[in-house]
N, C-alpha and C. Protein backbone atom coordinates (compact mmCIF):
# COMPACT_ATOMS: atom_id res chain seq x y z
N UNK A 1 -15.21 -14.99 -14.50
CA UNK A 1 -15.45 -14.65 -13.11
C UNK A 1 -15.22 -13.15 -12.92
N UNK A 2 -16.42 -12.30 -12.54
CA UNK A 2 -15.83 -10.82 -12.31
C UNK A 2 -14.89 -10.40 -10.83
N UNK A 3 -14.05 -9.65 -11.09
CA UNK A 3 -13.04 -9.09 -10.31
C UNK A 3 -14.22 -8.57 -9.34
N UNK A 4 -14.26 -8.88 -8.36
CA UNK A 4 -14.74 -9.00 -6.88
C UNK A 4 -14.28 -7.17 -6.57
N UNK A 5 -12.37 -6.87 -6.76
CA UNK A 5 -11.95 -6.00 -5.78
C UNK A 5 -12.66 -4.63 -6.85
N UNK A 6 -12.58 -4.70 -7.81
CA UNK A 6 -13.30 -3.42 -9.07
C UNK A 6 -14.71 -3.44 -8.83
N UNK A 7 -15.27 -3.96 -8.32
CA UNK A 7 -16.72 -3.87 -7.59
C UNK A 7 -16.93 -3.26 -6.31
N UNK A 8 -15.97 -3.61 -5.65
CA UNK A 8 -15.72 -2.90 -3.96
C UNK A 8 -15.21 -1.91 -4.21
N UNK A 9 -13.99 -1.58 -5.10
CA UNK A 9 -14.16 -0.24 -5.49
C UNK A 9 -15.01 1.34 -5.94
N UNK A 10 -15.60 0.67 -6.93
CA UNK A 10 -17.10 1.26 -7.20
C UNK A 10 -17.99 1.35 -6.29
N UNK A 11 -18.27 0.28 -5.48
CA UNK A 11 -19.44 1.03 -4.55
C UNK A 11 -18.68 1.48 -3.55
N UNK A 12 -17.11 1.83 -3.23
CA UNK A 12 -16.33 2.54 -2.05
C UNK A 12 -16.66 4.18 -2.54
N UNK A 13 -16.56 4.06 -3.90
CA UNK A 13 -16.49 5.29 -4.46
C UNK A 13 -17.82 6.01 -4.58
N UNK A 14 -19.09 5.29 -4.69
CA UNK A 14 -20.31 6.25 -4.73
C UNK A 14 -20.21 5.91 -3.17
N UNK A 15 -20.13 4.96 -2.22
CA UNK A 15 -20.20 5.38 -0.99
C UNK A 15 -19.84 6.83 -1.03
N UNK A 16 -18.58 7.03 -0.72
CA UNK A 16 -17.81 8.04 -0.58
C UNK A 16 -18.47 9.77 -1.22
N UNK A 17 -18.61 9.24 -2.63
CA UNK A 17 -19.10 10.38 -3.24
C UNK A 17 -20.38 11.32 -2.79
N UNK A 18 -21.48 10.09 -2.31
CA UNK A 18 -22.81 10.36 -1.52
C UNK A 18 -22.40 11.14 0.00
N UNK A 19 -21.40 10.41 0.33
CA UNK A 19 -20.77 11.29 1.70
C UNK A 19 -20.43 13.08 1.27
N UNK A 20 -19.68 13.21 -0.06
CA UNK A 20 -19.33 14.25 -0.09
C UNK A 20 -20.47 15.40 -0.61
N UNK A 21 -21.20 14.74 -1.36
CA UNK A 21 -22.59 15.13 -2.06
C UNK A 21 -23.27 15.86 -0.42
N UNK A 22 -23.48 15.14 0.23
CA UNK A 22 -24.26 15.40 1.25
C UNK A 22 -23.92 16.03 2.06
N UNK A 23 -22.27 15.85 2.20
CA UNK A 23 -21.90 17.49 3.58
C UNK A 23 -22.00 18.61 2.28
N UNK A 24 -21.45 18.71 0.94
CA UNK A 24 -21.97 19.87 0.39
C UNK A 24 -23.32 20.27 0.12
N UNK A 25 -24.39 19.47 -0.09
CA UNK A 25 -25.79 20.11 0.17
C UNK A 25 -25.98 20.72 0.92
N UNK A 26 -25.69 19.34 2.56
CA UNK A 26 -26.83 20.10 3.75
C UNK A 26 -25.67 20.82 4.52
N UNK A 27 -24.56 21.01 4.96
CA UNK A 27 -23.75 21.53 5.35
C UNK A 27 -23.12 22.41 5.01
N UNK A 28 -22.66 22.17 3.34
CA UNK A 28 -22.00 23.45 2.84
C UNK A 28 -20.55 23.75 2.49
N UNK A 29 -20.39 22.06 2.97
CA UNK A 29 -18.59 21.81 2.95
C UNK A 29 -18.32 21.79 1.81
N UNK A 30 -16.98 22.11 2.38
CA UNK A 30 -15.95 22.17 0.92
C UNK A 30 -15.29 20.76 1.06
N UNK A 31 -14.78 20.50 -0.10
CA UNK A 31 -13.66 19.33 0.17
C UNK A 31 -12.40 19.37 0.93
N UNK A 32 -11.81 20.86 1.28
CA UNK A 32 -11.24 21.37 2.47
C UNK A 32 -11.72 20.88 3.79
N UNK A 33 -13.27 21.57 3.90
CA UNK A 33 -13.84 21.31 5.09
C UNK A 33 -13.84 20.08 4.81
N UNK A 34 -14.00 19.23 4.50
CA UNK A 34 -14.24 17.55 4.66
C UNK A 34 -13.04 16.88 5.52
N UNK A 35 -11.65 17.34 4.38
CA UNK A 35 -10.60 17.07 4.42
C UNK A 35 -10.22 17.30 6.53
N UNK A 36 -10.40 18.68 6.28
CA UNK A 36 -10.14 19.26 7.82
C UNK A 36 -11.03 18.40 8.89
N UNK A 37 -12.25 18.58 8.65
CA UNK A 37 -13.12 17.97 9.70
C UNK A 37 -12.85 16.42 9.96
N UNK A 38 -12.64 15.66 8.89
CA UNK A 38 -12.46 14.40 9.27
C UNK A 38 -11.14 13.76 9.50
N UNK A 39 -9.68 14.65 8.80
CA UNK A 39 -8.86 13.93 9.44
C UNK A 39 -8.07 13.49 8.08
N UNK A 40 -8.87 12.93 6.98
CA UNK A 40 -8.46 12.51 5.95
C UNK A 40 -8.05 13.36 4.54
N UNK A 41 -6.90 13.16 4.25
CA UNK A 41 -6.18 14.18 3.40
C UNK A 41 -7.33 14.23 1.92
N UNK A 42 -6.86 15.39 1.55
CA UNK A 42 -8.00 15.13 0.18
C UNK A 42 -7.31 14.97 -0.83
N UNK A 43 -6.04 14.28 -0.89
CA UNK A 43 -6.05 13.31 -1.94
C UNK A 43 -6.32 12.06 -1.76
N UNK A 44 -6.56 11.08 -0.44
CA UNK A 44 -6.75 9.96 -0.38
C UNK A 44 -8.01 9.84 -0.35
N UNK A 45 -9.25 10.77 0.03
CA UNK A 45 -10.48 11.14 -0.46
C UNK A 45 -10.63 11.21 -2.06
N UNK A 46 -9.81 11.66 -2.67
CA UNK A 46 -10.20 12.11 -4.33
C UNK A 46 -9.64 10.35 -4.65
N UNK A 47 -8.67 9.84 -4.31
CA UNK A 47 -8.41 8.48 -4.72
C UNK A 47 -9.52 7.59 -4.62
N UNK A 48 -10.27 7.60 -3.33
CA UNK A 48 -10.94 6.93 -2.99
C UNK A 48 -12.65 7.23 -3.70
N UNK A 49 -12.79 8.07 -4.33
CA UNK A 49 -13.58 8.94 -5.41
C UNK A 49 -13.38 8.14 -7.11
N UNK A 50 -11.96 8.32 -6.96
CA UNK A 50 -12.01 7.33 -8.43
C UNK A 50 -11.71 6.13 -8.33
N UNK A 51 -11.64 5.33 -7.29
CA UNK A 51 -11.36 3.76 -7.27
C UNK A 51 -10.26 3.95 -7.49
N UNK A 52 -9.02 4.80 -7.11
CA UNK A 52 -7.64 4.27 -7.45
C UNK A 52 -6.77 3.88 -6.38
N UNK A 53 -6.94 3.25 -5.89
CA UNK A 53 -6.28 2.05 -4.60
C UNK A 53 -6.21 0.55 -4.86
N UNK A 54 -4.34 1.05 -4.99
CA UNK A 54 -4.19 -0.58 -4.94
C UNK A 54 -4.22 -1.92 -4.03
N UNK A 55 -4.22 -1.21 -2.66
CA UNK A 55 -4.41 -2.31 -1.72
C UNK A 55 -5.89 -1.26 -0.83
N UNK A 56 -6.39 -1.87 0.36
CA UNK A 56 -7.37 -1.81 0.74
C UNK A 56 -7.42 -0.53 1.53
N UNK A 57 -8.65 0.53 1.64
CA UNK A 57 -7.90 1.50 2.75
C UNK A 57 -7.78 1.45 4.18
N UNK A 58 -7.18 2.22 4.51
CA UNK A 58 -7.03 1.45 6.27
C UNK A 58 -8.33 2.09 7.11
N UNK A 59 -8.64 1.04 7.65
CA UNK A 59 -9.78 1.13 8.55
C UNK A 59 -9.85 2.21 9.37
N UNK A 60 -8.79 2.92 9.75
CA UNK A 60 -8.68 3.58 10.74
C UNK A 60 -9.17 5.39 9.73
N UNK A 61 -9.00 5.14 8.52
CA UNK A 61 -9.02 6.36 7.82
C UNK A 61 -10.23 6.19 7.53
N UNK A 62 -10.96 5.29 7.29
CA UNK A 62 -12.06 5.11 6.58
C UNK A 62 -13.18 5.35 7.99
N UNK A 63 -12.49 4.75 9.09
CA UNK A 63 -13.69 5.28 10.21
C UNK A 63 -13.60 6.89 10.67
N UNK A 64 -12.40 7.61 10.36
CA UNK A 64 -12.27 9.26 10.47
C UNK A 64 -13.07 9.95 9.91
N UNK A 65 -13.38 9.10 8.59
CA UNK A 65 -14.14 9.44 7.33
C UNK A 65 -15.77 9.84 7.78
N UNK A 66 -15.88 8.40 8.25
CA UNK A 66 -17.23 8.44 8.43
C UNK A 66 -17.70 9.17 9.54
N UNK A 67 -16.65 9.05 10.69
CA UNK A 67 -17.23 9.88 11.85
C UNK A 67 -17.34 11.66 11.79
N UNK A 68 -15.99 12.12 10.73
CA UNK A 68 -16.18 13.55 10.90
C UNK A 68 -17.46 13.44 10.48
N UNK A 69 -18.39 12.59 9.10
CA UNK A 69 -19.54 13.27 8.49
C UNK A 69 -20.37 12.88 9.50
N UNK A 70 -20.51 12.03 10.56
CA UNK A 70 -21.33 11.58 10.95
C UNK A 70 -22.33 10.55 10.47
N UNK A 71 -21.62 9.50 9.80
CA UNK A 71 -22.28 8.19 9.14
C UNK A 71 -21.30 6.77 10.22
N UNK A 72 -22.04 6.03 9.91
CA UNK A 72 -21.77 4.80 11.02
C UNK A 72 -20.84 4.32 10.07
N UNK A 73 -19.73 4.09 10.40
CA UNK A 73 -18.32 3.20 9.60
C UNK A 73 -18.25 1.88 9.47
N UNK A 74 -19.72 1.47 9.88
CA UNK A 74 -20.10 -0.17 9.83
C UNK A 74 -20.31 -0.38 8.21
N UNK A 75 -21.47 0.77 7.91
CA UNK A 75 -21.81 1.32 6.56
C UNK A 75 -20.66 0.97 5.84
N UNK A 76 -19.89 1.53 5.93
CA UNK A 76 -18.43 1.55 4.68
C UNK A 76 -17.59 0.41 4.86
N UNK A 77 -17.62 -0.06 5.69
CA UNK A 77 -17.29 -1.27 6.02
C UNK A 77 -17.89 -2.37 5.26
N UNK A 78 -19.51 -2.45 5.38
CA UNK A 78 -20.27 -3.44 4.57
C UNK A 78 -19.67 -3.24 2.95
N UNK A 79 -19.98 -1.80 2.59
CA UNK A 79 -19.99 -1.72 0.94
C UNK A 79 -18.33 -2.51 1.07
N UNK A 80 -17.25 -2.06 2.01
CA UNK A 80 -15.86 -2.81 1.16
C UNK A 80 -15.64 -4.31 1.49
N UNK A 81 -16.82 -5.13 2.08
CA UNK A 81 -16.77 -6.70 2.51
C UNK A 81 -16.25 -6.98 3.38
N UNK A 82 -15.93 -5.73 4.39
CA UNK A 82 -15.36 -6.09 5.63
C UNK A 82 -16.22 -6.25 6.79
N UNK A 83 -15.71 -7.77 7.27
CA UNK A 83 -16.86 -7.46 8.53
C UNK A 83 -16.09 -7.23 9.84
N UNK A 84 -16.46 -6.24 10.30
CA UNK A 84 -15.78 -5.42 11.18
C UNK A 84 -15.54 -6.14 12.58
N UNK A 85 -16.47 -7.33 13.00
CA UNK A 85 -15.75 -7.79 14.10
C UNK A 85 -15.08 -8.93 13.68
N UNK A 86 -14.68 -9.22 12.94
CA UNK A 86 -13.89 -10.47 12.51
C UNK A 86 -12.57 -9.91 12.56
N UNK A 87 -11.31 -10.88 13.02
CA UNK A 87 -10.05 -10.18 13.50
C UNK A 87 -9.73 -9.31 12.06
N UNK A 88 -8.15 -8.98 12.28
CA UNK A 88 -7.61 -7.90 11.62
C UNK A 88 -6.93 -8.99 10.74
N UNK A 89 -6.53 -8.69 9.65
CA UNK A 89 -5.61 -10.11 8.95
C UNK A 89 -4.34 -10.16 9.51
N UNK A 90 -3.80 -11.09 9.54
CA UNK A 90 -2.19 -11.16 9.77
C UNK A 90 -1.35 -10.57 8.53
N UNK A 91 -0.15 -9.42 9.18
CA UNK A 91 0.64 -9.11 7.81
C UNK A 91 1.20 -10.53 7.35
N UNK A 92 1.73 -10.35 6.46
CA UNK A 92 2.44 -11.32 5.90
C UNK A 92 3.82 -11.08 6.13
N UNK A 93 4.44 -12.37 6.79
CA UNK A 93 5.73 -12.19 6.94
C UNK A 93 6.63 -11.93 5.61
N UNK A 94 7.99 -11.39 6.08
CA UNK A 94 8.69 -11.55 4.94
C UNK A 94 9.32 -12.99 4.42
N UNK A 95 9.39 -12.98 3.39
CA UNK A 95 10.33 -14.85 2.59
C UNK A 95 11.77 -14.77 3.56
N UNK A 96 12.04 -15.84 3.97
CA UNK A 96 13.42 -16.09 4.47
C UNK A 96 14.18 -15.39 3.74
N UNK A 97 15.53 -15.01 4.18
CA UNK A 97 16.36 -14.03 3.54
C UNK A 97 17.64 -15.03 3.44
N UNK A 98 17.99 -14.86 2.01
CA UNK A 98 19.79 -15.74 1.63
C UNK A 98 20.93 -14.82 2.65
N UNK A 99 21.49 -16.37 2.94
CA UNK A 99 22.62 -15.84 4.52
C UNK A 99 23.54 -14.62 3.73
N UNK A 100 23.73 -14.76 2.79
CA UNK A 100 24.90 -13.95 1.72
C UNK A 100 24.70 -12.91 1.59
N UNK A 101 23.24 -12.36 1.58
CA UNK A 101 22.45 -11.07 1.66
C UNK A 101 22.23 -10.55 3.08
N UNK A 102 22.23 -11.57 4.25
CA UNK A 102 22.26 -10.76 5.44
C UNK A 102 24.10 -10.68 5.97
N UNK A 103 24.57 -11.68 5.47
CA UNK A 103 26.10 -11.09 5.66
C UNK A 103 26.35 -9.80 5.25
N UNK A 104 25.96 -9.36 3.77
CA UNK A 104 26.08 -8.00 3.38
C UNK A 104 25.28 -7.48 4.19
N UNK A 105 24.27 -7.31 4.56
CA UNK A 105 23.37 -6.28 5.46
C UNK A 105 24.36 -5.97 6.82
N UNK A 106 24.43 -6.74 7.58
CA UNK A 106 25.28 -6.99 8.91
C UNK A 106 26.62 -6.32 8.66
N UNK A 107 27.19 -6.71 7.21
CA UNK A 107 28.66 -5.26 7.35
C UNK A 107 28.07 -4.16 6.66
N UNK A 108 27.14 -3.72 5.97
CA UNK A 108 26.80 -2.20 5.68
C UNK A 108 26.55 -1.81 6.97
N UNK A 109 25.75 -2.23 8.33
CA UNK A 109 25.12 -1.47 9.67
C UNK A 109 26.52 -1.72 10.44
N UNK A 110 27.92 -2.10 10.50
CA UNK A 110 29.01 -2.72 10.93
C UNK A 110 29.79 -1.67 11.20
N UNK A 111 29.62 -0.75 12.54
CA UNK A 111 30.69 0.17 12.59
C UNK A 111 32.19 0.32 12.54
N UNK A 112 32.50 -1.02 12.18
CA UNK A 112 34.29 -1.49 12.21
C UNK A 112 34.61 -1.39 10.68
N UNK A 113 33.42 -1.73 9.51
CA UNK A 113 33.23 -1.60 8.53
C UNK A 113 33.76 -0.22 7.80
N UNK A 114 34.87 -0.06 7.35
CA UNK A 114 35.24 1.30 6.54
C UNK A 114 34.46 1.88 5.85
N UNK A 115 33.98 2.61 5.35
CA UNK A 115 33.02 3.66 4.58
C UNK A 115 33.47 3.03 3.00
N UNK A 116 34.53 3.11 2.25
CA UNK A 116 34.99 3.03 1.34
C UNK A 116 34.77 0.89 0.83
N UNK A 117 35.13 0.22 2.11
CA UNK A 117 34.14 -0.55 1.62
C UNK A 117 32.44 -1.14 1.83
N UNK A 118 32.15 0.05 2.36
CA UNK A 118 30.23 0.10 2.34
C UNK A 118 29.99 0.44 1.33
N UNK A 119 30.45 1.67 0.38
CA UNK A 119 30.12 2.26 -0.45
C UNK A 119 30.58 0.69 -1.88
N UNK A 120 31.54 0.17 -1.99
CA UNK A 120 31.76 -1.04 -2.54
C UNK A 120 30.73 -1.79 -2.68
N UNK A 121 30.10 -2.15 -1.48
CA UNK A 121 29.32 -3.29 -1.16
C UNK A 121 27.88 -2.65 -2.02
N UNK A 122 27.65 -1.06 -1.84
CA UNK A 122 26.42 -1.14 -2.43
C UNK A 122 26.19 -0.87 -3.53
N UNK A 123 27.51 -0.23 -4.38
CA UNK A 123 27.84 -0.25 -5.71
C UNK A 123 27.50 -1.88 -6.25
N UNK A 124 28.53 -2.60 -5.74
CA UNK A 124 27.98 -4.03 -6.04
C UNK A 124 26.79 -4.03 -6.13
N UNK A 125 26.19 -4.06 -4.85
CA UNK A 125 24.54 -4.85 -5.06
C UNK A 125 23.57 -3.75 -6.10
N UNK A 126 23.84 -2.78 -6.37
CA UNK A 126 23.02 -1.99 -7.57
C UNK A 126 22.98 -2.19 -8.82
N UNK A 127 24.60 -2.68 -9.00
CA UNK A 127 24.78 -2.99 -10.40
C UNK A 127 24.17 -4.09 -10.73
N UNK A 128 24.17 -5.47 -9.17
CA UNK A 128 23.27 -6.93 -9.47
C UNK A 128 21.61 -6.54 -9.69
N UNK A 129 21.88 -5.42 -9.04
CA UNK A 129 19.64 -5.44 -8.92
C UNK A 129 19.48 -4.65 -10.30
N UNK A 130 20.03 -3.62 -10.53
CA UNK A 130 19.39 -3.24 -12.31
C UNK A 130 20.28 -3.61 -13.21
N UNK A 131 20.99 -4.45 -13.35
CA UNK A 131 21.09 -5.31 -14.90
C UNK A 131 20.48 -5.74 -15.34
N UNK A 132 20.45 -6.25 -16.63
CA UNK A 132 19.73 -6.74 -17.71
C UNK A 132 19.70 -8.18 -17.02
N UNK A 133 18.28 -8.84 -17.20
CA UNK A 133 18.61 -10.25 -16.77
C UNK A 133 19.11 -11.37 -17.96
N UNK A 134 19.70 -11.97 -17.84
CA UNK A 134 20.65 -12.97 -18.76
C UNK A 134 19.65 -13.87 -19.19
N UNK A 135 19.62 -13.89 -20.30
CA UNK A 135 18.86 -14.87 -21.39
C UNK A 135 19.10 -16.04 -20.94
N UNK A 136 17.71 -16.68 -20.96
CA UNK A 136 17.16 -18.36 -20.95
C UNK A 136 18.31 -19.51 -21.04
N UNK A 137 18.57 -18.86 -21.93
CA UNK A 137 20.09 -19.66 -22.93
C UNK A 137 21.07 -19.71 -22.25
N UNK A 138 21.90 -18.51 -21.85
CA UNK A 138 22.95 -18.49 -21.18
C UNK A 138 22.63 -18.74 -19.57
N UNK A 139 21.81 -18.91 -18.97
CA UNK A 139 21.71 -19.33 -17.77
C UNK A 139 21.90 -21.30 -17.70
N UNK A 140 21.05 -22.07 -18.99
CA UNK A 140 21.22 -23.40 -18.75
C UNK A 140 22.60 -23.34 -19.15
N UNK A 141 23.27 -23.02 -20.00
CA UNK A 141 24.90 -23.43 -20.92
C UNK A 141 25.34 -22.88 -19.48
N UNK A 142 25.47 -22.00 -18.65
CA UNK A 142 26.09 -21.78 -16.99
C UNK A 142 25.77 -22.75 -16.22
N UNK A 143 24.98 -23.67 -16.65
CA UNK A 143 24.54 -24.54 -15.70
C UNK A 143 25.34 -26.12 -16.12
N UNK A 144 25.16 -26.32 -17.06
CA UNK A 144 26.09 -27.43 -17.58
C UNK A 144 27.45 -27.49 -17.95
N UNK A 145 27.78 -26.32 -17.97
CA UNK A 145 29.33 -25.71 -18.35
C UNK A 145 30.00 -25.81 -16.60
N UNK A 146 29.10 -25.39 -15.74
CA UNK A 146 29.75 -25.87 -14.03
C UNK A 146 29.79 -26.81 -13.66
């Protein structure tokens, strides 16, 4: 099955490229002037040039895009499979959070909370988030050994 999003990429990118092709012919722009006139930084232009976006670009940049050059943002819309009056997606909520982890959250923001043990609390939780994770092995023998 071919990757759908490496296809929308590619034609985001000759979209795009034909945009820039064409204010430098008939206009004369620079990728400055592009940058300036439309709003959109020219590195998220040069990203959007080589397909390097990992999530989708935001609509709101992509219609700056099109309006400084003066192209309809329906256009860029079609090439990335968006159909523009169909709602906006819902973010995705975050996963429920373990009570043990918002207890710690609630005394790090805890102005009664001493400094000396905030700084504790997040020493702790650094040392849990980059350790080595414990072998296959020693997690079941922790499990039958309790």
């Amino acid at each position: 099955m071919p990757d759908r999003s490496q296809g929308r990429k590619i034609a985001f990118a000759a979209f795009v490229r034909k945009a820039l092709d064409d204010a430098r012919a008939t206009r004369a722009w620079t990728g400055t002037e592009v940058s300036r006139r439309t709003g959109v930084s020219r590195q998220t232009i040069n990203r959007w040039v080589r397909g390097e976006w990992a999530s989708d670009p935001e609509a709101k940049r992509v219609v700056a895009f099109c309006e400084g050059l003066g192209l309809d943002p329906g256009v860029a819309f079609g090439v990335l499979g968006w159909d523009r009056n169909a709602p906006a997606r819902p973010t995705p909520s975050a996963p429920p959070m373990d009570p043990d982890v918002e207890a710690l959250l609630r005394r790090l923001v805890d102005p009664n909370v001493s400094d000396a043990e905030k700084f504790h609390i997040r020493e702790t939780i650094r040392y849990l988030a980059y350790r080595p994770a414990l072998p296959t092995d020693a997690r079941k023998a922790g499990k039958r050994a309790g």
